[in-house]
Protein backbone atom coordinates (compact mmCIF):
# COMPACT_ATOMS: atom_id res chain seq x y z
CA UNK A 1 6.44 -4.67 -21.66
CA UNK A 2 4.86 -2.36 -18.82
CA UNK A 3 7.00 -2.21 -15.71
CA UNK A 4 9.28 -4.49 -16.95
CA UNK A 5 6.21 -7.71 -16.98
CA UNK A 6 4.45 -8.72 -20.36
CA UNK A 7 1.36 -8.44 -20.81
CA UNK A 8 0.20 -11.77 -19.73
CA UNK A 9 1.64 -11.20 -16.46
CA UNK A 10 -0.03 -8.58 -15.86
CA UNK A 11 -3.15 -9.90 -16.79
CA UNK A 12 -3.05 -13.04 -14.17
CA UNK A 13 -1.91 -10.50 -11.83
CA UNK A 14 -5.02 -8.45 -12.42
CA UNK A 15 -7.19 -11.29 -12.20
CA UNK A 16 -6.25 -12.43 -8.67
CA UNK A 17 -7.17 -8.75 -7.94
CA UNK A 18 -10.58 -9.03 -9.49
CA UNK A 19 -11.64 -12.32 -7.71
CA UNK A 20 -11.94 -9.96 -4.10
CA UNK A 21 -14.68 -7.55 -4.29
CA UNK A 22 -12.77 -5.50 -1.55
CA UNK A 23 -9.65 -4.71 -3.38
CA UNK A 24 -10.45 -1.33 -4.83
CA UNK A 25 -7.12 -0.13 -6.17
CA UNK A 26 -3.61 -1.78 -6.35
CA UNK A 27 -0.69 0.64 -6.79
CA UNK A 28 2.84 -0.47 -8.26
CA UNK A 29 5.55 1.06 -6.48
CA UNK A 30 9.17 0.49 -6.23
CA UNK A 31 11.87 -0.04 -8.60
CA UNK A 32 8.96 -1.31 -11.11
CA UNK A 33 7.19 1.49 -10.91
CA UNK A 34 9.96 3.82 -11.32
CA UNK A 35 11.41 2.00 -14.34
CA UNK A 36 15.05 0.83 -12.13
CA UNK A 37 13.82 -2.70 -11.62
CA UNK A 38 16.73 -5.48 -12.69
CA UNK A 39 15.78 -9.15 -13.75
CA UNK A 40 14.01 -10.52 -10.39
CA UNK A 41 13.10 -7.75 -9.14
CA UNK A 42 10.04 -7.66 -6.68
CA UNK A 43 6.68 -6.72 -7.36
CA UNK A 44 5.71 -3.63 -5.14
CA UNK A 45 2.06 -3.64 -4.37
CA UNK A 46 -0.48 -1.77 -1.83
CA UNK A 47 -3.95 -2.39 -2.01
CA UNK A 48 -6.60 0.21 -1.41
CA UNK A 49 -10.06 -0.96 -0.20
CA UNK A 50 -12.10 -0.48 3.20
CA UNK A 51 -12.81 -4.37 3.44
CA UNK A 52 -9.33 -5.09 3.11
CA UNK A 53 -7.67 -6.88 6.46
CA UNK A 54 -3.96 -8.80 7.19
CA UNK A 55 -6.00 -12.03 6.18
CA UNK A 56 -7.72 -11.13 2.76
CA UNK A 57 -4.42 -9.73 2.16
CA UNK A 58 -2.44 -13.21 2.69
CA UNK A 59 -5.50 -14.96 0.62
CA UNK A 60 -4.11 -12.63 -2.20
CA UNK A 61 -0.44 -13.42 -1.53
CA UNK A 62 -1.04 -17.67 -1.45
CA UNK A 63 -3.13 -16.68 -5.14
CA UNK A 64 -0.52 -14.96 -6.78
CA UNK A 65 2.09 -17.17 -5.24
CA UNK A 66 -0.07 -19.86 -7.14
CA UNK A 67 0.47 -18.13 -10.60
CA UNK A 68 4.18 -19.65 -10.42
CA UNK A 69 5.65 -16.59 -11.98
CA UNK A 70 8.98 -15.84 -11.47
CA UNK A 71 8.80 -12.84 -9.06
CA UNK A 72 8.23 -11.89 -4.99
CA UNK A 73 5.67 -9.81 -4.36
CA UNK A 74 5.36 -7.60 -1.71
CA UNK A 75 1.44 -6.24 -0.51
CA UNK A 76 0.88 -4.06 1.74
CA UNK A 77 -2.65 -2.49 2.80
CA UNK A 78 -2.16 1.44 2.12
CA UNK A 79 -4.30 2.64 5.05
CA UNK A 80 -2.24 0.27 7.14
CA UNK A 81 0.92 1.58 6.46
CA UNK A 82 2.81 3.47 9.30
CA UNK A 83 6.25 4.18 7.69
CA UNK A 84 6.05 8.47 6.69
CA UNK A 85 8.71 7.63 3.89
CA UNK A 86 7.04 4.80 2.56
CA UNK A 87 3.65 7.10 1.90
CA UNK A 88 6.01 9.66 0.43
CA UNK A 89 7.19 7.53 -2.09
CA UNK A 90 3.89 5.87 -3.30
CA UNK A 91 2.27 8.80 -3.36
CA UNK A 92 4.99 10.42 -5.50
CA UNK A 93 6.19 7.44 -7.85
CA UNK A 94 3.33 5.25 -7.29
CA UNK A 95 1.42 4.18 -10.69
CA UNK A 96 -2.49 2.76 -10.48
CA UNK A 97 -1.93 -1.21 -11.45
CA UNK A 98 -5.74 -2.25 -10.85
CA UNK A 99 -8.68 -0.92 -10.11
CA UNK A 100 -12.10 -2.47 -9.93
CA UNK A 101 -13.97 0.21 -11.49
CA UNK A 102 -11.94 -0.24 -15.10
């Protein structure tokens, strides 16, 4: 298990990703990415892309909501983020989840 998901997890995940052409790069952050997370824990997200908007992103929240999995996730649009600390720590414990070119 990566980040605390199997592997079929991951792959649905993945897929919702590769269904919009402007999500570039997703990067896992959080207690997931760090290896803390607990049973529940949420899915830490932020997607890199220049199409990417607050609507495209809640299209991608109502499709992985869909996938009925047992987990929140939480997106975010990296070049929308304001929050200094919250760039700090993706940058440093943030781990590339998807990205459209692999």
């Amino acid at each position: 298990m990566l980040y605390g998901l199997k592997e079929g997890v991951l792959k649905k995940i993945r897929k919702v990703f590769e269904t919009f052409p402007a999500v570039e790069k997703a990067v896992l952050y959080g207690s997931r990415a760090k290896g803390t997370q607990r049973p529940g824990s949420d899915i830490d997200l932020t997607l890199k892309g220049d199409g990417l908007n607050l609507e495209l992103m809640n299209e991608i929240g109502l499709q992985l909501d869909d996938l009925l999995l047992p987990y929140t996730f939480d997106l975010s649009i990296y070049h929308q983020i304001n929050d200094p600390d919250l760039i700090a720590h993706i940058l440093r414990a943030g781990v590339l989840f998807y990205s459209k070119n692999k």
